[in-house]
PDB file of N, CA and C in Angstrom:
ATOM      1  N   UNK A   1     -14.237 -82.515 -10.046  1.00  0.00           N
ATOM      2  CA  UNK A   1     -12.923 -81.932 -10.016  1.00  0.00           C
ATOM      3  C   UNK A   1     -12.192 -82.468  -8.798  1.00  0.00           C
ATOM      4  N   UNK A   2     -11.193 -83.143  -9.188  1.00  0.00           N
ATOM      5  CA  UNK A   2     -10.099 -83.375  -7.975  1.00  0.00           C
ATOM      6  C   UNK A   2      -9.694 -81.961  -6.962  1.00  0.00           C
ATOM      7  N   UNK A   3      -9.407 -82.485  -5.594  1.00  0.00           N
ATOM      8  CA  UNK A   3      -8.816 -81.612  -4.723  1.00  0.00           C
ATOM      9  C   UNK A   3      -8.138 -80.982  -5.300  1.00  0.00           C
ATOM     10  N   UNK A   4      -6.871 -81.048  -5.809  1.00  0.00           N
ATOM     11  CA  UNK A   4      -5.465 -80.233  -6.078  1.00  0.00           C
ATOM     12  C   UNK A   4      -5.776 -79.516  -7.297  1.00  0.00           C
ATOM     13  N   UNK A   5      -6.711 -79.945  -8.204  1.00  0.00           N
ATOM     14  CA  UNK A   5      -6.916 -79.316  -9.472  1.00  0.00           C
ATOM     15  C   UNK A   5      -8.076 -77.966  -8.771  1.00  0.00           C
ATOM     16  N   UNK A   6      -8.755 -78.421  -7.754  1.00  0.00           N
ATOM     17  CA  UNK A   6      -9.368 -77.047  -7.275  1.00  0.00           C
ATOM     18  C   UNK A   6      -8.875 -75.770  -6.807  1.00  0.00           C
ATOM     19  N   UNK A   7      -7.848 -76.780  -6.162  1.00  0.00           N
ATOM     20  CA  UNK A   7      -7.013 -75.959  -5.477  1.00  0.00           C
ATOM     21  C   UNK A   7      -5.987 -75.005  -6.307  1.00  0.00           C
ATOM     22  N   UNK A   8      -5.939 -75.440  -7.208  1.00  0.00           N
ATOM     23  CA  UNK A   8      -4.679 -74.823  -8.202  1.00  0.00           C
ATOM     24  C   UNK A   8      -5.664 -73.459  -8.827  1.00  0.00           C
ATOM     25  N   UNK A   9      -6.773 -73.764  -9.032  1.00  0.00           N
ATOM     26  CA  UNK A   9      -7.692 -73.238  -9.442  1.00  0.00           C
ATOM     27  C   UNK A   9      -7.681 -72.181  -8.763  1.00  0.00           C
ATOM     28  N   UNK A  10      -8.133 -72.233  -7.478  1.00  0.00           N
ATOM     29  CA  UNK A  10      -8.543 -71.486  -6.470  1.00  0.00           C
ATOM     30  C   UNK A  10      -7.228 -70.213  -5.652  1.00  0.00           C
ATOM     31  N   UNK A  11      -6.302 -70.902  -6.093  1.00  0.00           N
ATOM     32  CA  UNK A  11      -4.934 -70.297  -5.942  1.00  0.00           C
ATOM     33  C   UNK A  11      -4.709 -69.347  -7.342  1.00  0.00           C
ATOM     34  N   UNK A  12      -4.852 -70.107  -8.494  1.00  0.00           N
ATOM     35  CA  UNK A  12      -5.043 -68.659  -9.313  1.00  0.00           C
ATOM     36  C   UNK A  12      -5.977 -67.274  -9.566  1.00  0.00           C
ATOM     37  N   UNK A  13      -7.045 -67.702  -8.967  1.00  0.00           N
ATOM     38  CA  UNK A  13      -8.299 -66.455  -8.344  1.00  0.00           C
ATOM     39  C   UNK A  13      -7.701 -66.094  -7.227  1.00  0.00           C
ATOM     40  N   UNK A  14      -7.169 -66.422  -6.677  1.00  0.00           N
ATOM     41  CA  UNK A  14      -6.936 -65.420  -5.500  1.00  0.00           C
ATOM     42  C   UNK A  14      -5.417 -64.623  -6.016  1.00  0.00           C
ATOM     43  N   UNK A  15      -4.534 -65.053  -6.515  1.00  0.00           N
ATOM     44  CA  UNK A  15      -3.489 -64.514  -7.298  1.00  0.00           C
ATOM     45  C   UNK A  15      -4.034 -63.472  -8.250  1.00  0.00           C
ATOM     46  N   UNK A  16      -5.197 -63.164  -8.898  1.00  0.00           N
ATOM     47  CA  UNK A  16      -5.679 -62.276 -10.037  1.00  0.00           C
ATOM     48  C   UNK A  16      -6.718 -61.730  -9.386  1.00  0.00           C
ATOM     49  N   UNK A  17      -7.214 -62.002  -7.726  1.00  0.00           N
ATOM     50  CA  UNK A  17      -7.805 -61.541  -6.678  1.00  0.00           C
ATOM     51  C   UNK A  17      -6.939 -60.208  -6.435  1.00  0.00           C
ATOM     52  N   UNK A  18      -5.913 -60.129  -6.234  1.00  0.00           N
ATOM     53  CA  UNK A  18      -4.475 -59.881  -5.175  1.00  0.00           C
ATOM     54  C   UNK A  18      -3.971 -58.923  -6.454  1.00  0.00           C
ATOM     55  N   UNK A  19      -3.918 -58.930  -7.443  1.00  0.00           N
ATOM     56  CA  UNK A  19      -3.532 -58.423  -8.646  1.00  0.00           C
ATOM     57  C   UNK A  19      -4.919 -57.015  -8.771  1.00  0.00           C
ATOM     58  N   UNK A  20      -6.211 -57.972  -9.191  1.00  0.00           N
ATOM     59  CA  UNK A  20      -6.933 -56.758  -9.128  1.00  0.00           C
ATOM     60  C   UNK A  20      -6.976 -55.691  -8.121  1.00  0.00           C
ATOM     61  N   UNK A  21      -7.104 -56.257  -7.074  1.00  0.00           N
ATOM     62  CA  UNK A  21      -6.850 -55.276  -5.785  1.00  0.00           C
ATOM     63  C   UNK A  21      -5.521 -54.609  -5.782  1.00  0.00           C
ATOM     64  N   UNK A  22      -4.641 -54.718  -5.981  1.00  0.00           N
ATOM     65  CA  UNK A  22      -4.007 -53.910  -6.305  1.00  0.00           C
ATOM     66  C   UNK A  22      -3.904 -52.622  -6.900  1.00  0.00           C
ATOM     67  N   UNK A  23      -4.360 -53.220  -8.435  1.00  0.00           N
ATOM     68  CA  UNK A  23      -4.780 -52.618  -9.874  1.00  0.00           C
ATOM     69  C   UNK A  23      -5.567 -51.404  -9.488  1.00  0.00           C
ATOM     70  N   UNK A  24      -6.938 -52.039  -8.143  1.00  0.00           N
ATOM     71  CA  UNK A  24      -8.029 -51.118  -7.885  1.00  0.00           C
ATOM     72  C   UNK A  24      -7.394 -50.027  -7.039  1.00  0.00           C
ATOM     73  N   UNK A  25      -6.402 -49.814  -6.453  1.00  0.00           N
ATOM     74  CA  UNK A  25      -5.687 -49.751  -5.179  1.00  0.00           C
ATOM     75  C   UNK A  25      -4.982 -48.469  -5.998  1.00  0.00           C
ATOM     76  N   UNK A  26      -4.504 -48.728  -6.687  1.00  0.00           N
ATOM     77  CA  UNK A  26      -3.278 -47.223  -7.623  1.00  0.00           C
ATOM     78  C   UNK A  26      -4.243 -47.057  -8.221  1.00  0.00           C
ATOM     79  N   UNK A  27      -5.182 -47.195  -8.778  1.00  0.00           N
ATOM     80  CA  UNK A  27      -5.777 -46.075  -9.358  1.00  0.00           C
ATOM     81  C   UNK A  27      -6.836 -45.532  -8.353  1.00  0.00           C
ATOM     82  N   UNK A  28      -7.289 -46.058  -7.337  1.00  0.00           N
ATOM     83  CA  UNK A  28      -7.677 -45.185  -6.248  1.00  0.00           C
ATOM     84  C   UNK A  28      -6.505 -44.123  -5.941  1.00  0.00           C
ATOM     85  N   UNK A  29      -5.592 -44.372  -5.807  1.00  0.00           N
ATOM     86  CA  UNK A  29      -4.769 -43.426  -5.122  1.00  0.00           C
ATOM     87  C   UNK A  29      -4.247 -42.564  -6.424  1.00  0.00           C
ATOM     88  N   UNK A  30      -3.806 -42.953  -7.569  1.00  0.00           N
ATOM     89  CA  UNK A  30      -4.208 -42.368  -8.390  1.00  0.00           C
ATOM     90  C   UNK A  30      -5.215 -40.722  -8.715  1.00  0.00           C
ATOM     91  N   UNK A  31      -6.729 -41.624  -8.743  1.00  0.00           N
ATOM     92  CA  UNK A  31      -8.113 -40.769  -8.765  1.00  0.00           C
ATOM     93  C   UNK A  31      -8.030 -39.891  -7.615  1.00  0.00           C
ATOM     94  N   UNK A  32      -7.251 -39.777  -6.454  1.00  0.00           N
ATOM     95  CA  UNK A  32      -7.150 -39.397  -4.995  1.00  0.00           C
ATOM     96  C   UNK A  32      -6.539 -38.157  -5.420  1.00  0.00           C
ATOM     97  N   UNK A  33      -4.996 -38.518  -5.856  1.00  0.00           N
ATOM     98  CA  UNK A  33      -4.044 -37.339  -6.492  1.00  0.00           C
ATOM     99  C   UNK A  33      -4.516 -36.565  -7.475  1.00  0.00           C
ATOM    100  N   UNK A  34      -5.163 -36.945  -8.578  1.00  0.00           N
ATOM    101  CA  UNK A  34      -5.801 -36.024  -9.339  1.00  0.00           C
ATOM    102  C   UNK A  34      -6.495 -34.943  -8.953  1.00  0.00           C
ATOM    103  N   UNK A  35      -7.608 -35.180  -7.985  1.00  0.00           N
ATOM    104  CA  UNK A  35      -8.855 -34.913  -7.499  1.00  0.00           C
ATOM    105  C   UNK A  35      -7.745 -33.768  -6.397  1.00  0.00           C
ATOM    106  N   UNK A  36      -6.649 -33.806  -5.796  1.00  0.00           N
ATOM    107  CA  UNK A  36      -6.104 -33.078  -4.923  1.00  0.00           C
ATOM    108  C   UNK A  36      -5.450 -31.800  -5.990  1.00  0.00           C
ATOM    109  N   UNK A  37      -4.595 -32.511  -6.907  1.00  0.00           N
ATOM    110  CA  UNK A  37      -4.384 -31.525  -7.966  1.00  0.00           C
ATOM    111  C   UNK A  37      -5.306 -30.049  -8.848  1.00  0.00           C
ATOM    112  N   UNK A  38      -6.146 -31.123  -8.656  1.00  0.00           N
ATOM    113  CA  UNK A  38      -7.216 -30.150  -9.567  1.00  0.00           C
ATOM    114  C   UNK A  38      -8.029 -29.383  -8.504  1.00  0.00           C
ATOM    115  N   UNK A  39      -8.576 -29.445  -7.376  1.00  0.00           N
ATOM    116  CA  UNK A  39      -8.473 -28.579  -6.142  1.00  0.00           C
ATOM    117  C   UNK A  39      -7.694 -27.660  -6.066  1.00  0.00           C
ATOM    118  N   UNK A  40      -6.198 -27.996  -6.026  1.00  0.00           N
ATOM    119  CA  UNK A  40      -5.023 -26.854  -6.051  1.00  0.00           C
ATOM    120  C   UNK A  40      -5.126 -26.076  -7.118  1.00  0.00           C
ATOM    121  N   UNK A  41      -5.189 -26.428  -8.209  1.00  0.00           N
ATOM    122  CA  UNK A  41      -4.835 -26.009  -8.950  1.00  0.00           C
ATOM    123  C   UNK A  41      -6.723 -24.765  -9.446  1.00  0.00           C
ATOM    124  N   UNK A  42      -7.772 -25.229  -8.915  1.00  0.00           N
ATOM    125  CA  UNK A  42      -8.802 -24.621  -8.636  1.00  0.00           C
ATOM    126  C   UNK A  42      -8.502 -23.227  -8.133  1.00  0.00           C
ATOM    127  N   UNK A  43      -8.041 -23.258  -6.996  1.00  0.00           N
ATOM    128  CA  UNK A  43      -7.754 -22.942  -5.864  1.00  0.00           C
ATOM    129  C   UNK A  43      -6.956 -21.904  -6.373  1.00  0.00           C
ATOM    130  N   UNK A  44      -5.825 -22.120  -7.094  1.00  0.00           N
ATOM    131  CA  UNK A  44      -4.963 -21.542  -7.800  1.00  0.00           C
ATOM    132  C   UNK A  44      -5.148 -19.994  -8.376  1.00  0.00           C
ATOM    133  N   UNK A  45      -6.209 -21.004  -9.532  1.00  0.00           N
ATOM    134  CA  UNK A  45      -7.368 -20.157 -10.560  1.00  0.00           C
ATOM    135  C   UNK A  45      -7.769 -18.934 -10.042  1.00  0.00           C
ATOM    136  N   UNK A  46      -8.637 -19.097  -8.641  1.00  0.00           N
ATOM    137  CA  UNK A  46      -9.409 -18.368  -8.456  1.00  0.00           C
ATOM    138  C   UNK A  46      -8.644 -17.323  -7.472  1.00  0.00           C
ATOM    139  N   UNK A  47      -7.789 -17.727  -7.359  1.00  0.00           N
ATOM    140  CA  UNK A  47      -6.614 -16.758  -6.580  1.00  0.00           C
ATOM    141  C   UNK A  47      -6.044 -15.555  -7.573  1.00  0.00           C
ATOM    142  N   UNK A  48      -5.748 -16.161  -8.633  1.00  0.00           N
ATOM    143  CA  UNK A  48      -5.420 -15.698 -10.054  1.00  0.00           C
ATOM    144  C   UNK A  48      -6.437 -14.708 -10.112  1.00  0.00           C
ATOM    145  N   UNK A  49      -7.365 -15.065 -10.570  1.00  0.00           N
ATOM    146  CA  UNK A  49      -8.792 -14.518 -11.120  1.00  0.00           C
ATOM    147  C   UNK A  49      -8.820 -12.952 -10.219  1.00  0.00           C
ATOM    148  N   UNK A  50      -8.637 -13.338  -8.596  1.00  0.00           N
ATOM    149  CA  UNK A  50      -9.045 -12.113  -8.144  1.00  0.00           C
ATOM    150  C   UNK A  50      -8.109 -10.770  -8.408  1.00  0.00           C
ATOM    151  N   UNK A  51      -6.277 -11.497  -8.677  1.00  0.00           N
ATOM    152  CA  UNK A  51      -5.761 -10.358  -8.414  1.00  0.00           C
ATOM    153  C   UNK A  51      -6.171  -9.839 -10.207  1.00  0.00           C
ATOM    154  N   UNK A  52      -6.184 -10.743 -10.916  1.00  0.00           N
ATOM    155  CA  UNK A  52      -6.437  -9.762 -12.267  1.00  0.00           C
ATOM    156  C   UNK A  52      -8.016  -8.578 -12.280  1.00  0.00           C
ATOM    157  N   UNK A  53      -8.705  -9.331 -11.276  1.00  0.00           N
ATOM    158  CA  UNK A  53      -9.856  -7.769 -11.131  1.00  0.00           C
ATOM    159  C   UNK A  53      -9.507  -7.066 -10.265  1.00  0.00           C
ATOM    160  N   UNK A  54      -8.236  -7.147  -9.456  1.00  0.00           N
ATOM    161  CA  UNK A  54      -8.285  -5.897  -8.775  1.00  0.00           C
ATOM    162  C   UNK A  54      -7.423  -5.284  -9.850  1.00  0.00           C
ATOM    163  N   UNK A  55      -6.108  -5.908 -10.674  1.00  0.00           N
ATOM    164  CA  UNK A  55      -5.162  -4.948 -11.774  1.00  0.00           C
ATOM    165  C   UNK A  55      -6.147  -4.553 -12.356  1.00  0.00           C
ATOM    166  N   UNK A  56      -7.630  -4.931 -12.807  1.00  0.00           N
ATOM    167  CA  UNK A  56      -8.533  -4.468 -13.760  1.00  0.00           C
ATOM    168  C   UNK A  56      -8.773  -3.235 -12.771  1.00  0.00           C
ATOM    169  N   UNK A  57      -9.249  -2.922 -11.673  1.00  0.00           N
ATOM    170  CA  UNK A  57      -9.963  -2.168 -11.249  1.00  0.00           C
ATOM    171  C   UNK A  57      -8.786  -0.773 -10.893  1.00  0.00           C
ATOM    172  N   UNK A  58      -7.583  -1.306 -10.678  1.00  0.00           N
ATOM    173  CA  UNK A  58      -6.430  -0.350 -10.533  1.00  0.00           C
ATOM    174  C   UNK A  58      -6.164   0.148 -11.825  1.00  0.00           C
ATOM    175  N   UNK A  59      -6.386  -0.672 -12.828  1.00  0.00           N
ATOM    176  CA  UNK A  59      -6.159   0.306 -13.910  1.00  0.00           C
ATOM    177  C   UNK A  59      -7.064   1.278 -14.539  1.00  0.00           C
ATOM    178  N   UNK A  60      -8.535   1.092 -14.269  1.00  0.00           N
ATOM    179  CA  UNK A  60      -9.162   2.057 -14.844  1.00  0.00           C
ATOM    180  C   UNK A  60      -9.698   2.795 -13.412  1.00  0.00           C
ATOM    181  N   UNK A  61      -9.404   3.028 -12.310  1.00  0.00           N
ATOM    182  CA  UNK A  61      -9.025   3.850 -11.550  1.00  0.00           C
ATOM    183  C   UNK A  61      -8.142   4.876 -11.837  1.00  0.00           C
ATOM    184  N   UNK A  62      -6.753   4.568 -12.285  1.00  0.00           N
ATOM    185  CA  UNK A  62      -5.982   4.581 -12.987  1.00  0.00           C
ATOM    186  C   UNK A  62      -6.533   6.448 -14.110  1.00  0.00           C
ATOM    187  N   UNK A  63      -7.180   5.369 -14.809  1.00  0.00           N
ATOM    188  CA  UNK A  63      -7.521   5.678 -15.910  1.00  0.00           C
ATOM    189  C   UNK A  63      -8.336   6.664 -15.898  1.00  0.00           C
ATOM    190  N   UNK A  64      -9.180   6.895 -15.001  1.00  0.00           N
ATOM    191  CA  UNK A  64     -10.345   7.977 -14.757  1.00  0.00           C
ATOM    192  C   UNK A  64      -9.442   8.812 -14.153  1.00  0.00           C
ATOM    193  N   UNK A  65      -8.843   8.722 -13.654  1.00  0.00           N
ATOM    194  CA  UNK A  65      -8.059   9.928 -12.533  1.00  0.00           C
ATOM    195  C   UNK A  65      -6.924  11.074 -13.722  1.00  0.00           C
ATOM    196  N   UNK A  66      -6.527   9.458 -14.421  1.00  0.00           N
ATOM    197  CA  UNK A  66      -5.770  10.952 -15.354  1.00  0.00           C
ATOM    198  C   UNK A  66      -6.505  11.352 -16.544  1.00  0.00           C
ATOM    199  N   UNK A  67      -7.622  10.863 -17.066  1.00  0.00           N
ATOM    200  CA  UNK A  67      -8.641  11.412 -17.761  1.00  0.00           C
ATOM    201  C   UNK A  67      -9.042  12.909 -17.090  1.00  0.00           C
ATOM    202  N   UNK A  68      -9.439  12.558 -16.053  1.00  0.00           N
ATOM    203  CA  UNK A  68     -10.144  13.539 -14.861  1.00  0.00           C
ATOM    204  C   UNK A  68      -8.688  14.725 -14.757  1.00  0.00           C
ATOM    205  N   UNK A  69      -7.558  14.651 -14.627  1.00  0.00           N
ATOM    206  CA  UNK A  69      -6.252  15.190 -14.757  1.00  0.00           C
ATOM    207  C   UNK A  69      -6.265  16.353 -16.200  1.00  0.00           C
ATOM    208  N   UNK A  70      -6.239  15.541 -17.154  1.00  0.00           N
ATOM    209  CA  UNK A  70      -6.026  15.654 -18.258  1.00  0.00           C
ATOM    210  C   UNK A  70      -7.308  16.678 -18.538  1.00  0.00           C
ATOM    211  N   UNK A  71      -8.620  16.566 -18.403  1.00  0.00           N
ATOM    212  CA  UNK A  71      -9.386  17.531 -18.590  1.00  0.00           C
ATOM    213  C   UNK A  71      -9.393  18.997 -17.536  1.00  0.00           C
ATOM    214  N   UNK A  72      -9.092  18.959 -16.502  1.00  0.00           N
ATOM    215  CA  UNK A  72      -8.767  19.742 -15.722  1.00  0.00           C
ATOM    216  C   UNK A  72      -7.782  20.408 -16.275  1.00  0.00           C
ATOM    217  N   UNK A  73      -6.368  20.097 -16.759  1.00  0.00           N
ATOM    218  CA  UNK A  73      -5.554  21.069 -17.350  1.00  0.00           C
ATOM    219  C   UNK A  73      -5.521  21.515 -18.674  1.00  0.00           C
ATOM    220  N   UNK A  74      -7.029  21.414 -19.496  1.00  0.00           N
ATOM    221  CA  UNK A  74      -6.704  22.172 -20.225  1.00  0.00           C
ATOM    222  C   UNK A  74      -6.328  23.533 -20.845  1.00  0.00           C
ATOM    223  N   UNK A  75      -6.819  23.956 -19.634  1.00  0.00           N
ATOM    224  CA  UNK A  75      -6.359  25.958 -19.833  1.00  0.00           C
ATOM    225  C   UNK A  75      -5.059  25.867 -19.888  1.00  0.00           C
ATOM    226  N   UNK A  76      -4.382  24.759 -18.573  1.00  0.00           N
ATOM    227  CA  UNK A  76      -2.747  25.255 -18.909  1.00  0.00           C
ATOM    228  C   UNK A  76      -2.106  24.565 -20.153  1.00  0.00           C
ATOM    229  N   UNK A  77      -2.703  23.597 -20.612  1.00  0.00           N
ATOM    230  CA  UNK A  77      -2.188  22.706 -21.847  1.00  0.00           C
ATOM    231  C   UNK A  77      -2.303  23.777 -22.793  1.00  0.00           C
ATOM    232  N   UNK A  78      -3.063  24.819 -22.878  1.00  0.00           N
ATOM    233  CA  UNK A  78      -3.210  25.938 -24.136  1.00  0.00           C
ATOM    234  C   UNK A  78      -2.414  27.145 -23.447  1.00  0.00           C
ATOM    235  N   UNK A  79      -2.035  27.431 -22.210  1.00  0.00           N
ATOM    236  CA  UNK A  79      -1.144  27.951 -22.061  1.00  0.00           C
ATOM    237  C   UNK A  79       0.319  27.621 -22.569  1.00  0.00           C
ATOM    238  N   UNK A  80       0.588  26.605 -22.071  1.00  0.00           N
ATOM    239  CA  UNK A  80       1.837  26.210 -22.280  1.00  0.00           C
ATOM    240  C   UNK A  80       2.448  26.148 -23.769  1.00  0.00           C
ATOM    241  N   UNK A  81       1.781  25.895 -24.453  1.00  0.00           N
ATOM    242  CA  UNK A  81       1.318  25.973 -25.882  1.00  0.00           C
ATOM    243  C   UNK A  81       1.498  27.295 -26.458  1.00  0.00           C
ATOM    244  N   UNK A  82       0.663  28.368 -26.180  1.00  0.00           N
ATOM    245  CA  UNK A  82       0.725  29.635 -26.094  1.00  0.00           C
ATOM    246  C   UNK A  82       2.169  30.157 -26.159  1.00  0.00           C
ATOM    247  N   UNK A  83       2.656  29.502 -24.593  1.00  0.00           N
ATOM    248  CA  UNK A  83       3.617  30.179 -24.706  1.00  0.00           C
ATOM    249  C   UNK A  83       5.142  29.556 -25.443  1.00  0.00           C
ATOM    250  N   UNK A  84       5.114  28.473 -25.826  1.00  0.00           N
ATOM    251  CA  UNK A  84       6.232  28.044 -26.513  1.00  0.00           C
ATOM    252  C   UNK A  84       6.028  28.519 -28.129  1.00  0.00           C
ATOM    253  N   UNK A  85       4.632  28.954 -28.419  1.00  0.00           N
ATOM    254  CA  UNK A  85       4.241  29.590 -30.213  1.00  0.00           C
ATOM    255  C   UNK A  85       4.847  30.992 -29.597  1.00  0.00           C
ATOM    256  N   UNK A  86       4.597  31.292 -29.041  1.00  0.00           N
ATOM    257  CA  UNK A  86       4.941  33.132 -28.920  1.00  0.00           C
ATOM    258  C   UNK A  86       6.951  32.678 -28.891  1.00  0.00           C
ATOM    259  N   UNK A  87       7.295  32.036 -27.890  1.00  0.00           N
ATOM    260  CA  UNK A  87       8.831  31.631 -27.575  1.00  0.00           C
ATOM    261  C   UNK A  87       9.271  31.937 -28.910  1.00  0.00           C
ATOM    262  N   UNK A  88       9.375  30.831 -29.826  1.00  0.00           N
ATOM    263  CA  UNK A  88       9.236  30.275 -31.239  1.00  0.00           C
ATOM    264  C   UNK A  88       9.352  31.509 -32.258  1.00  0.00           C
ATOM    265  N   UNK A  89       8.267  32.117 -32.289  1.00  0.00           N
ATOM    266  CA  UNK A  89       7.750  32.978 -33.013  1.00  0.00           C
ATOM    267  C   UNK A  89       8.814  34.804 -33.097  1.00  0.00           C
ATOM    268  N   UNK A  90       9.409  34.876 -31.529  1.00  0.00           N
ATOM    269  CA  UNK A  90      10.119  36.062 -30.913  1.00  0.00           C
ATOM    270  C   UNK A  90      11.528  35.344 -31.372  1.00  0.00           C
ATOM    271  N   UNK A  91      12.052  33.416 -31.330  1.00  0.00           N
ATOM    272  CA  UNK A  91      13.147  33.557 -31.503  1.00  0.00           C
ATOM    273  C   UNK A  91      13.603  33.352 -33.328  1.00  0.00           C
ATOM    274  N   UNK A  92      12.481  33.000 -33.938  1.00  0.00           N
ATOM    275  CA  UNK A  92      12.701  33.326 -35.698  1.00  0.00           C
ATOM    276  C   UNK A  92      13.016  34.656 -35.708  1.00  0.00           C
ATOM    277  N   UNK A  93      11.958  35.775 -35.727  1.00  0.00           N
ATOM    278  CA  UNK A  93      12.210  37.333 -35.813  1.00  0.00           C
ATOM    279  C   UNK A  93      13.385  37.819 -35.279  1.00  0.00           C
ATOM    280  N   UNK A  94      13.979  37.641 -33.947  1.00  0.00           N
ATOM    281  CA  UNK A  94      15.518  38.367 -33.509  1.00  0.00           C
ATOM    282  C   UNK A  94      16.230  37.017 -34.604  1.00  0.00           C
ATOM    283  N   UNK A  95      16.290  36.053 -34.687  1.00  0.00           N
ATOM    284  CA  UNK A  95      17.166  35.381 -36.005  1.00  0.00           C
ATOM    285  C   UNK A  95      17.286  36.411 -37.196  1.00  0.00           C
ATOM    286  N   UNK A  96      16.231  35.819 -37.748  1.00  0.00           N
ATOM    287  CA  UNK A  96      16.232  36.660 -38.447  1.00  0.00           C
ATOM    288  C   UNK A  96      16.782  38.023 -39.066  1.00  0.00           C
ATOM    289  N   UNK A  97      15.797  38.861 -38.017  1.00  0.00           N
ATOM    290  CA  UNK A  97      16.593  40.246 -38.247  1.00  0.00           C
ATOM    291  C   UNK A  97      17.400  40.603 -37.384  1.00  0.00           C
TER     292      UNK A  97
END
């Protein structure tokens, strides 16, 4: 092989040298950004994740307390009751008669 024909040669490998490195170069930085994204966005998740078990845990807190409420008043729930059937009952009869 002649000089200049090597050389021409040798000038296009380093041109598709210079190209690959490049090529390798954005998708490093590329694979870099992803890899930062998906961290954040990890990161994100699990930030997420916690406040929905504490709304989980506030709500059936929540939930026991007026259960716990709700059984406690039942004498007055049959009072109150009581007394709007008797109410009811006194304002048909003066209607009435």
């Amino acid at each position: 092989m002649s000089g200049s024909k090597y050389a021409q040669v040798e000038n296009r490998n380093n041109q598709r040298l210079d190209e690959l490195a490049n090529k390798l170069s954005s998708f490093r930085n590329i694979n870099s950004e992803i890899g930062e994204q998906a961290e954040a966005d990890n990161a994100l998740l699990t930030n997420l994740g916690g406040h929905f078990d504490s709304l989980l845990n506030n709500i059936k807190d929540s939930s026991t307390r007026l259960t716990r409420s709700m059984n406690a008043g039942k004498g007055i729930w049959k009072m109150v009751g009581l007394a709007l059937l008797a109410f009811f009952i006194f304002y048909i009869l003066f209607k009435v008669f």
